[in-house]
Protein backbone atom coordinates (compact mmCIF):
# COMPACT_ATOMS: atom_id res chain seq x y z
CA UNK A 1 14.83 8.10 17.70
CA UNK A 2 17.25 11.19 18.86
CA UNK A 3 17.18 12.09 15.13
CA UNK A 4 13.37 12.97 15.36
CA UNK A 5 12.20 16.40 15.26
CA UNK A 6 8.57 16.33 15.33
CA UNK A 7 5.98 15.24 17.66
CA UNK A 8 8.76 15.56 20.86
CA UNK A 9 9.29 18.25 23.35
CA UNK A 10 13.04 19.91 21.68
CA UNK A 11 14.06 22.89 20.82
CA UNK A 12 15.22 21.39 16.88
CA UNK A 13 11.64 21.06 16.16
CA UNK A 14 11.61 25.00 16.65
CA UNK A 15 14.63 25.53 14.56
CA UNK A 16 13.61 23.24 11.90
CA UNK A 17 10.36 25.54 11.77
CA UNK A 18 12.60 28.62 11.44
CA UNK A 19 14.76 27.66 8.69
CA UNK A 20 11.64 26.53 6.81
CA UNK A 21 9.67 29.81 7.31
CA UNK A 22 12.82 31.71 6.20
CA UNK A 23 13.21 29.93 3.03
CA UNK A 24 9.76 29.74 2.24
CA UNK A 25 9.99 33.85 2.98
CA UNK A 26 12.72 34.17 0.83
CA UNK A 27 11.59 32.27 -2.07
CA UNK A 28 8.39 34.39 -1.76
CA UNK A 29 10.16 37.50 -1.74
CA UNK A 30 12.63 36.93 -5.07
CA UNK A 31 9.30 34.82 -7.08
CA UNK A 32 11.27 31.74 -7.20
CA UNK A 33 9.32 28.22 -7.41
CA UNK A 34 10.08 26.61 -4.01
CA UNK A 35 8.86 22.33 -3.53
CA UNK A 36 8.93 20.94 0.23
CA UNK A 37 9.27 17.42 0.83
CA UNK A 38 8.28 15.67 4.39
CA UNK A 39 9.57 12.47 3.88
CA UNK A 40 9.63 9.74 6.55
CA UNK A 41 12.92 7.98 5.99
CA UNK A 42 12.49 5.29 8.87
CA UNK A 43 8.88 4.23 7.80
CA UNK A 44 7.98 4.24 11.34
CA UNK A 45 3.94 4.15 10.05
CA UNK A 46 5.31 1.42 7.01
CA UNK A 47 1.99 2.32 5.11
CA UNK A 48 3.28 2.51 1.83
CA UNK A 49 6.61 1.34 0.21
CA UNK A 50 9.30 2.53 -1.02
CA UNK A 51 8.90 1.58 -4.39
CA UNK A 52 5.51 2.76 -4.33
CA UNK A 53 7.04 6.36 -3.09
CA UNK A 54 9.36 5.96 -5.71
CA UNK A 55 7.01 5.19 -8.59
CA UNK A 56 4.77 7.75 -7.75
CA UNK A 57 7.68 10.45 -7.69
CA UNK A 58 8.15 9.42 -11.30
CA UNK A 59 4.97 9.57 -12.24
CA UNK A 60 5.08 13.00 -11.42
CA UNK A 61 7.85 14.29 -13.44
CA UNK A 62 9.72 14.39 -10.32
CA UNK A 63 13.22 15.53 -11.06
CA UNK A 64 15.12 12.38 -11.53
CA UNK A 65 18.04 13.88 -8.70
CA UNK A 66 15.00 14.42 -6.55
CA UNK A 67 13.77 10.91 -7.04
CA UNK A 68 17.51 9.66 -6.41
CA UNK A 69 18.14 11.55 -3.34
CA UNK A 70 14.64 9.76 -1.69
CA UNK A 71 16.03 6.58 -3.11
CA UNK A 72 19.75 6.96 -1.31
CA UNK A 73 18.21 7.84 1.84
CA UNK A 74 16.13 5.24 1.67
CA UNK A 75 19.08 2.92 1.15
């Protein structure tokens, strides 16, 4: 898929890297709580369903805009 960043020979997989090492950088240096997310929006592996993803988020105490932005890009 052209949209895929990892696993590929690009220069976006580097830049995706960088903006996640600044922000985890920054978050570090002003003690804010910081969550990352990997989420695999095409299922290309299909080992576990959406709804199960879903249900688990909640489970969690996920924060219900979190859960609903998975959900819409699901969709």
């Amino acid at each position: 898929n052209p949209r895929q960043r990892g696993f590929i020979r690009a220069a976006g997989c580097f830049e995706n890297l960088k903006v996640l090492q600044t922000i985890i950088q920054s978050t570090k240096r002003e003690h804010r709580p910081l969550g990352v997310v990997f989420v695999e929006i095409a299922k290309a592996f299909d080992s576990l369903s959406h709804q199960h993803i879903l249900h688990t988020l909640q489970q969690r105490r996920v924060d219900p805009q979190i859960i609903s932005l998975v959900s819409n890009m699901y969709k």
